[in-house]
Protein backbone atom coordinates (compact mmCIF):
# COMPACT_ATOMS: atom_id res chain seq x y z
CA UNK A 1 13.82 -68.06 162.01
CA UNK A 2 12.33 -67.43 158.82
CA UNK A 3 14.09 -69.10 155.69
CA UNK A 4 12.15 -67.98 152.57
CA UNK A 5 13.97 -68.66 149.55
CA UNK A 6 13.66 -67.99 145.89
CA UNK A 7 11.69 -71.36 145.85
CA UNK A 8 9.48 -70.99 148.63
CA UNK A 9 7.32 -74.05 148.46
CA UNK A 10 4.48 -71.38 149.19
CA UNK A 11 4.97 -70.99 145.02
CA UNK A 12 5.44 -74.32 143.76
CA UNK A 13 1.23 -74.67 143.62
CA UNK A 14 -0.66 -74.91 141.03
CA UNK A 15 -4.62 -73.90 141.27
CA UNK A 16 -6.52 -76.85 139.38
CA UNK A 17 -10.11 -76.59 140.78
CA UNK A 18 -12.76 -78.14 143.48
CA UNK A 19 -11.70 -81.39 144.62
CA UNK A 20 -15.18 -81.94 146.56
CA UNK A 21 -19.02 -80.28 146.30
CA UNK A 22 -21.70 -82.21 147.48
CA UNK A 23 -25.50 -80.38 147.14
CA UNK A 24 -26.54 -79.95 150.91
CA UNK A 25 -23.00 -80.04 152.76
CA UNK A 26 -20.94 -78.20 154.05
CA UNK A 27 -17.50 -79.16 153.53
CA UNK A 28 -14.54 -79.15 155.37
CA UNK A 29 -11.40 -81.24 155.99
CA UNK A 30 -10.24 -83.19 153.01
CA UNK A 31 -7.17 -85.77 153.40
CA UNK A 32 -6.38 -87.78 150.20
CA UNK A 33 -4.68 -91.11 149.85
CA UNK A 34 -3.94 -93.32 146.95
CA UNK A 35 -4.95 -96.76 146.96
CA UNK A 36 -2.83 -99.82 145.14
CA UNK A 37 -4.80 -99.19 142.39
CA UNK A 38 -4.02 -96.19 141.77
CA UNK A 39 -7.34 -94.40 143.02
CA UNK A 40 -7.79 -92.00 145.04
CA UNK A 41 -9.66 -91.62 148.08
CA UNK A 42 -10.77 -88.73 150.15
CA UNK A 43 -11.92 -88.56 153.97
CA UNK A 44 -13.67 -85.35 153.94
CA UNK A 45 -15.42 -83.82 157.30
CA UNK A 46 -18.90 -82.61 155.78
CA UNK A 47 -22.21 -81.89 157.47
CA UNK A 48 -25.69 -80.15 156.55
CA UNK A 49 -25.72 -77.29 154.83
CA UNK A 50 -28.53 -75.44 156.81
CA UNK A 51 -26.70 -75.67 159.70
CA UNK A 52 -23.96 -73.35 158.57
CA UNK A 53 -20.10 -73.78 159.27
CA UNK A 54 -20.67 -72.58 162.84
CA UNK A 55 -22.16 -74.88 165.22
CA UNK A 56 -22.30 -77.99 162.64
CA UNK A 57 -19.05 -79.02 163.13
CA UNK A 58 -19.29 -78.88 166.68
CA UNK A 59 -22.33 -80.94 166.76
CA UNK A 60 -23.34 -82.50 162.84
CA UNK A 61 -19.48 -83.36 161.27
CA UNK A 62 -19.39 -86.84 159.75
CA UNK A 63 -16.63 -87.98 157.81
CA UNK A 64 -17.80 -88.94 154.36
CA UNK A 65 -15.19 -91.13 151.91
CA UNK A 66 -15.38 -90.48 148.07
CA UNK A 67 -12.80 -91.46 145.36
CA UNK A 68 -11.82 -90.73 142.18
CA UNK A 69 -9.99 -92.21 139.20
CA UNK A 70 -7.28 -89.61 139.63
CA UNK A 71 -6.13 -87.23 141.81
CA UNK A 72 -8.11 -83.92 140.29
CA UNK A 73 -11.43 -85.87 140.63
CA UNK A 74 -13.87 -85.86 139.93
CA UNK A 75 -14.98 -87.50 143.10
CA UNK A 76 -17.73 -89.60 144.06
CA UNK A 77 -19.09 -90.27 147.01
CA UNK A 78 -18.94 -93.84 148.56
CA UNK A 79 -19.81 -94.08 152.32
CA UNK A 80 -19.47 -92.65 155.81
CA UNK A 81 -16.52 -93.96 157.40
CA UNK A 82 -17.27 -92.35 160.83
CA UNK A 83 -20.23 -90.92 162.88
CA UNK A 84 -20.66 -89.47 165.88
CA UNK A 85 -23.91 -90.11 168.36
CA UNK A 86 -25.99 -86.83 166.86
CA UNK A 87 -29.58 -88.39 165.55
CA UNK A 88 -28.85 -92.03 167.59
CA UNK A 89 -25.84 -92.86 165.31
CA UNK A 90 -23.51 -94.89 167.78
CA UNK A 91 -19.89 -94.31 167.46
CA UNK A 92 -18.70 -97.77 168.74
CA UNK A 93 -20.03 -101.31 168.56
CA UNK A 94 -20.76 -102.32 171.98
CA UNK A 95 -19.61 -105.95 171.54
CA UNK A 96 -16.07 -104.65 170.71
CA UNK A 97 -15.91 -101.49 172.78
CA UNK A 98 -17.43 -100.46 176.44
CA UNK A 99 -20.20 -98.47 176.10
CA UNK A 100 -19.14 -94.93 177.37
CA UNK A 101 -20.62 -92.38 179.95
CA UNK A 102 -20.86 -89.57 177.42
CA UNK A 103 -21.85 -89.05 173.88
CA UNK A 104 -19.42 -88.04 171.91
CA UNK A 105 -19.94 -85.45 168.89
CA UNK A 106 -18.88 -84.25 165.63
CA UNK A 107 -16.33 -86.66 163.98
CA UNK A 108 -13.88 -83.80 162.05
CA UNK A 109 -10.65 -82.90 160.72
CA UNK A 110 -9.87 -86.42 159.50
CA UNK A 111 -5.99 -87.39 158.60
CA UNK A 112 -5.74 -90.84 156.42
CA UNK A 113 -2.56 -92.41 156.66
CA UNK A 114 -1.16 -96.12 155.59
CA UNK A 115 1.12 -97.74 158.54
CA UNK A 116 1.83 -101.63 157.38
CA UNK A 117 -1.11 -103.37 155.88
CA UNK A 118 -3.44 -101.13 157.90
CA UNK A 119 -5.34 -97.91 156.86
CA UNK A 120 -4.84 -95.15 159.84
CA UNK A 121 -7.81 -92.45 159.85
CA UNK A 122 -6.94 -89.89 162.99
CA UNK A 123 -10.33 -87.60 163.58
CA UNK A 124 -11.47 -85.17 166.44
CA UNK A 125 -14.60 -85.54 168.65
CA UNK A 126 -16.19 -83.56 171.31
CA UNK A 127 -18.38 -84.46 174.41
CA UNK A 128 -21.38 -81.67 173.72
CA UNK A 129 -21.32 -77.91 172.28
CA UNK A 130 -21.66 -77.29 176.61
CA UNK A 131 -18.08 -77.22 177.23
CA UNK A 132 -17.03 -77.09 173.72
CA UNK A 133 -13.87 -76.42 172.68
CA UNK A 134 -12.42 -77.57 175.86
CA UNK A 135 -13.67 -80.93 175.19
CA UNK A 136 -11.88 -81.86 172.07
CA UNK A 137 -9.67 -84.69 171.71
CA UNK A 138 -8.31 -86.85 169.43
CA UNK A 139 -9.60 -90.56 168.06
CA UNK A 140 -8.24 -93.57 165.76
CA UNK A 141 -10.08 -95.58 164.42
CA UNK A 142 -8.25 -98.60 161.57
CA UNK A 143 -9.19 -100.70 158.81
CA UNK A 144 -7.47 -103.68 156.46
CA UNK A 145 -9.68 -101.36 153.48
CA UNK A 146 -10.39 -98.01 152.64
CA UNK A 147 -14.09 -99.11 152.41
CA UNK A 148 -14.04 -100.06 156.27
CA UNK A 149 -15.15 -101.09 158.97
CA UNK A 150 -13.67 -98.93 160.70
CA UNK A 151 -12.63 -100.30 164.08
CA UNK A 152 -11.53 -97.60 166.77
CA UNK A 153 -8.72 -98.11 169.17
CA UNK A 154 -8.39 -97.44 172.54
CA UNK A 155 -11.37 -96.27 174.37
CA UNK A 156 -14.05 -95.96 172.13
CA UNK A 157 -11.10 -94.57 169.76
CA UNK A 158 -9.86 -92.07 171.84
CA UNK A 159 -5.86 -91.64 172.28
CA UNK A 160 -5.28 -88.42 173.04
CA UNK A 161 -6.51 -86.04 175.40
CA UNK A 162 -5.04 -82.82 177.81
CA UNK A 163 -2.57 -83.63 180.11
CA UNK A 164 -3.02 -84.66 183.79
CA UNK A 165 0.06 -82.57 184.78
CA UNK A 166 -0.13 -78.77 185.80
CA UNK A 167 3.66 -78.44 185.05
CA UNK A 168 3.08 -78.80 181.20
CA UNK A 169 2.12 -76.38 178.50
CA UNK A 170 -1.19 -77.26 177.91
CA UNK A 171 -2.72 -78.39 181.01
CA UNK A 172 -6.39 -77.74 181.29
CA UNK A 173 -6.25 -76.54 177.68
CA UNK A 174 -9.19 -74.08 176.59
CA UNK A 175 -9.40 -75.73 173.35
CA UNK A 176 -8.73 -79.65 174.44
CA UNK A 177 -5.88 -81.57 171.98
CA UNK A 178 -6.97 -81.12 167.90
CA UNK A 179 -6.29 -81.45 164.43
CA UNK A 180 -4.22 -84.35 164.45
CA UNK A 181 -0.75 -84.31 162.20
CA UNK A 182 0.74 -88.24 162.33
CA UNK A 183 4.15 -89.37 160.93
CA UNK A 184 6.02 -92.59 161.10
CA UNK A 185 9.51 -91.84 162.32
CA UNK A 186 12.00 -92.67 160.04
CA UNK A 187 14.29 -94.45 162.78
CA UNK A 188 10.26 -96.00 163.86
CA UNK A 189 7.78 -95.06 166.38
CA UNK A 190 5.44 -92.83 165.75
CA UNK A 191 4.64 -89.15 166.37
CA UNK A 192 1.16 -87.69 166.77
CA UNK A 193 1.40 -83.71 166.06
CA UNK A 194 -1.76 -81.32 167.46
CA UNK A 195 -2.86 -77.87 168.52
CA UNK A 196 -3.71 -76.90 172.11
CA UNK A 197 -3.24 -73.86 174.28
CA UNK A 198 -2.97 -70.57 172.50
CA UNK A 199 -3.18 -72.13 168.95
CA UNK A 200 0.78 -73.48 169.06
CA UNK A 201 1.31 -76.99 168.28
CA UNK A 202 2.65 -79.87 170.34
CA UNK A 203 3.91 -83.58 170.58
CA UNK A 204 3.09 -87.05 171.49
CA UNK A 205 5.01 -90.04 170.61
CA UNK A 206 4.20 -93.56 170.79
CA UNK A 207 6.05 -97.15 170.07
CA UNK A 208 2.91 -98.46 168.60
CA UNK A 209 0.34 -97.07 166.47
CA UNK A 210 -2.50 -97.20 168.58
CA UNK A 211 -0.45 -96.09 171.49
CA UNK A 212 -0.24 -95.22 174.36
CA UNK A 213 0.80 -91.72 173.11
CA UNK A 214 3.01 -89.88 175.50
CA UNK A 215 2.68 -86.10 175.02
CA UNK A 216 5.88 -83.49 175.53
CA UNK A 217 5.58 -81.00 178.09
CA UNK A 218 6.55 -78.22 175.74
CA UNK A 219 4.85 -76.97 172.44
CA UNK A 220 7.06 -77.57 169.53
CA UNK A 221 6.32 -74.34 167.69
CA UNK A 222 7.57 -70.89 168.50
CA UNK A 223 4.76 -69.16 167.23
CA UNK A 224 3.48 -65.93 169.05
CA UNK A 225 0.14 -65.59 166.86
CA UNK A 226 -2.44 -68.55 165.86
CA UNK A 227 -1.43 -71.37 163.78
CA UNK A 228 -3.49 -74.41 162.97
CA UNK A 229 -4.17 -77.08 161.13
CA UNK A 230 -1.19 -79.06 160.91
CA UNK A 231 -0.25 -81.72 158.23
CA UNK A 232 3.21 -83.43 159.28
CA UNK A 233 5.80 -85.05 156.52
CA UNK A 234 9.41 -85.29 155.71
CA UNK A 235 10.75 -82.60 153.19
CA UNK A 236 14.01 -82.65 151.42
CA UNK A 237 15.72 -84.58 154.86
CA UNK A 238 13.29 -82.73 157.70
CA UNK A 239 10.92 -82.64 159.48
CA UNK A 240 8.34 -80.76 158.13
CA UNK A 241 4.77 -78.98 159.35
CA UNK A 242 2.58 -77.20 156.97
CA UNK A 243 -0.17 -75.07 159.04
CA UNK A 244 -2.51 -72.16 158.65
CA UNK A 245 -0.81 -68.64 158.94
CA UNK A 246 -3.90 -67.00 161.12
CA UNK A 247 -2.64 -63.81 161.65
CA UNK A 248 0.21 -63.01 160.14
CA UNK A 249 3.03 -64.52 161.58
CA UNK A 250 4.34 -63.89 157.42
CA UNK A 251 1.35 -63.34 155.40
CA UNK A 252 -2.37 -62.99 157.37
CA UNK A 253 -4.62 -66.07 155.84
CA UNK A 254 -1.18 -67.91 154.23
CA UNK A 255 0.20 -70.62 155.44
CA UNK A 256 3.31 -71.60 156.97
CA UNK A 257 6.34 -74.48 156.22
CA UNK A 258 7.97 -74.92 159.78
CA UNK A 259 10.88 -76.91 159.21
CA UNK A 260 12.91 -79.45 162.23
CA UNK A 261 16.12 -81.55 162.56
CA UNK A 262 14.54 -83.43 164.87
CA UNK A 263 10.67 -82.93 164.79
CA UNK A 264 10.76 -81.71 168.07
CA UNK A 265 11.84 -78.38 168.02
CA UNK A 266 10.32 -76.15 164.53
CA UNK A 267 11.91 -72.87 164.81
CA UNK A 268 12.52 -72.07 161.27
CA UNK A 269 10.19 -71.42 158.59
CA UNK A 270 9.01 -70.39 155.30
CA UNK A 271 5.77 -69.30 153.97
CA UNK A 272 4.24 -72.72 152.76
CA UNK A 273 1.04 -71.22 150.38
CA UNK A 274 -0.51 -68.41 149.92
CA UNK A 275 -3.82 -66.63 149.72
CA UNK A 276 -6.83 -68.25 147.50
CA UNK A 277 -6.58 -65.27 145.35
CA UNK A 278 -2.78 -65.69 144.74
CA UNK A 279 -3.70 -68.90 142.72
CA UNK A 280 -6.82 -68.34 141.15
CA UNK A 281 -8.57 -65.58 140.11
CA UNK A 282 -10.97 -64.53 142.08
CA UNK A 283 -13.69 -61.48 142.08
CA UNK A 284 -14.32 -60.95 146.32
CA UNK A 285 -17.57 -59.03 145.00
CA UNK A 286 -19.05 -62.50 143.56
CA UNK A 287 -17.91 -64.88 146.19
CA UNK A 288 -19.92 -66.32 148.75
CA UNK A 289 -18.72 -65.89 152.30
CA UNK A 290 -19.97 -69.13 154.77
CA UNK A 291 -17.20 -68.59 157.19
CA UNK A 292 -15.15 -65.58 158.10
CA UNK A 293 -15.33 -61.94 157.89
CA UNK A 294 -17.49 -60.77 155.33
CA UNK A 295 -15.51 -57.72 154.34
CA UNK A 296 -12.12 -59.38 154.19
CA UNK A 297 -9.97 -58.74 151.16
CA UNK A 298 -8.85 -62.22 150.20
CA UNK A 299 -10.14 -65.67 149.93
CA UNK A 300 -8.00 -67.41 153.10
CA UNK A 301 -7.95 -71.75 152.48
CA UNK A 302 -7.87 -73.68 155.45
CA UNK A 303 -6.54 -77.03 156.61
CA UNK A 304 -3.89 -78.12 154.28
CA UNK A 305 -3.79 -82.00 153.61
CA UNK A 306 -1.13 -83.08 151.05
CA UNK A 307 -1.04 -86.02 148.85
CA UNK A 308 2.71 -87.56 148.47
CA UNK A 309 3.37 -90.24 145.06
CA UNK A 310 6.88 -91.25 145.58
CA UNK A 311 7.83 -89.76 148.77
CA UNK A 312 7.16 -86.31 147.18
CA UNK A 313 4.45 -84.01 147.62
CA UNK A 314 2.38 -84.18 144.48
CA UNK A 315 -1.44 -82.55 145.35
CA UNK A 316 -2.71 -80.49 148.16
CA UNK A 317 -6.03 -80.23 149.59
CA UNK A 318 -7.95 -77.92 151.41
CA UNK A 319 -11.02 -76.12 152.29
CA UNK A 320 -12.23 -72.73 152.39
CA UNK A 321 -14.80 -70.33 154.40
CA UNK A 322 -14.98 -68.54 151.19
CA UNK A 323 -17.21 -70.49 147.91
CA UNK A 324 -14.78 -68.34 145.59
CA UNK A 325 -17.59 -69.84 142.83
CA UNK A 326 -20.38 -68.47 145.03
CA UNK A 327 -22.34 -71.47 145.60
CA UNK A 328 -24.53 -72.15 148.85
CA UNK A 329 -22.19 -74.39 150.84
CA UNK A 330 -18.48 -74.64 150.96
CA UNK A 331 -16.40 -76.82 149.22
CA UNK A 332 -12.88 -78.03 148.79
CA UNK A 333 -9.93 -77.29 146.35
CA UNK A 334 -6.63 -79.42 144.73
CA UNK A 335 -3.40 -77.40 143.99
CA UNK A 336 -0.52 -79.33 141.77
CA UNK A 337 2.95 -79.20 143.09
CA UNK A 338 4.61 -77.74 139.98
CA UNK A 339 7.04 -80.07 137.97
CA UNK A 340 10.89 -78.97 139.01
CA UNK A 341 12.76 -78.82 135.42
């Protein structure tokens, strides 16, 4: 059901700029936390330039960490939180983990959380371009700093992949489990959001951080048309997702607010931001296009990764296919949540 109001949260952004360039990557993914000094740091899925949007992630995404003094940057790079095994980089460290039968690829979409005294980064990996994007599934990997090391749970990091069962929704999923969305549960636990089958998003809970995550059988949003990119909060007493709006479910390359009572079920909704070109203004004939239709109309951003101070939202993050400043690789921007008065 579709609950726009006069104060659609869509319209409560503010366009303030890049949040991340970096000469000779492409960048992607951006997920910002503050640290208890009041920095702040962001996890940011980049890879080579020359290797365009389009099969580096697949096969060349790292996930770089830079921080800044304040939450509109500038940032500066510090290290590489996680690899994957492209160019002999091991993921794991075979005294602490077994060494696996497969490589695994590609280290993207990274989601930084704090749970206790423990940093939470939640990434997606891949076991070769071959059977890619069937072959996507979901890794943790912790630290007592947001300088690392990074240790990953579970095996080799991974806690999530398809189900086992035919009877559920995404069994044998064409595009694996992705793009993880975590929240802590207010009444505890934990629940681990993601996209599968046909682009819709679904559900796995868990008692303990690094699992074992127990996925529903159903997807949790009613969408008939692509969404992606989740990023999962709580929002004036909800449950709230904020994800892409691929084609048009309200506006085509928006985003969407779903909205739940009990984070299981999102059937309402609101349109949660708009177009680049809504915010900024942009000249299409001077941008440069790294990912997308050439020819489209608008600037479209792409997964949304929101900053909280207080319990409220106070920056979001996100990418775009489009350089709306025309440079030679992508890069990401910051939006302000506009001050209620």
């Amino acid at each position: 059901m579709n609950v726009q109001s006069q104060n659609a949260f869509a319209d409560q952004w503010e366009f303030k700029g890049i949040a991340v360039q970096d000469s000779g990557y492409t960048i992607w993914g951006t997920s910002p936390i503050y640290d208890d000094d009041g920095k702040v740091h962001l996890f940011v899925a980049r890879w080579p330039g020359e290797l365009k949007v389009d099969p580096g992630w697949r096969t060349h995404s790292e996930i770089a960490h830079y921080v800044g003094d304040s939450p509109e940057g500038p940032f500066v790079f510090s290290d590489v939180a996680v690899k994957g095994d492209m160019e002999g980089q091991a993921p794991c460290n075979p005294a602490i983990h077994k060494v696996k039968s497969e490589p695994y690829y590609a280290a993207h979409n990274p989601a930084i959380h704090k749970v206790d005294s423990l940093y939470a980064l939640f990434f997606i990996m891949n076991t070769g371009i071959e059977k890619h994007p069937s072959n996507q599934f979901i890794c943790l990997a912790t630290s007592k700093s947001l300088y690392g090391p990074w240790e990953r749970t579970g095996e080799n990091g991974k806690i999530l992949t398809p189900p086992d069962n035919p009877d559920y929704w995404n069994y044998q999923a064409s595009n694996g489990v992705n793009n993880p969305a975590f929240l802590q549960h207010p009444d505890g636990g934990y629940f681990l959001y993601f996209k599968s089958e046909k682009a819709k998003m679904g559900l796995a809970v868990a008692e303990n951080l690094e699992g074992p995550y127990v996925q529903m059988p159903f997807p949790v949003t009613v969408n008939d048309r692509n969404i992606e990119d989740g990023y999962a909060f709580m929002y004036n007493g909800k449950f709230a997702l904020l994800t892409t709006d691929n084609h048009g479910i309200m506006e085509e390359g928006g985003g969407i607010l779903w909205t739940s009572e009990d984070g299981i079920h999102f059937d309402n909704y609101e349109k949660g931001f708009n177009r680049i070109n809504a915010y900024a203004d942009v000249d299409m004939d001077k941008v440069a296009v790294h990912y997308g239709p050439k020819n489209r109309p608008y600037a479209k951003f792409e997964r949304p990764q929101l900053l909280f101070k207080n319990g409220l939202p106070q920056y979001l993050y996100m990418p775009s296919g489009t350089n709306i400043y025309g440079g030679d690789c992508t890069i990401s921007y910051v939006l302000k949540f506009k001050t209620k008065k």
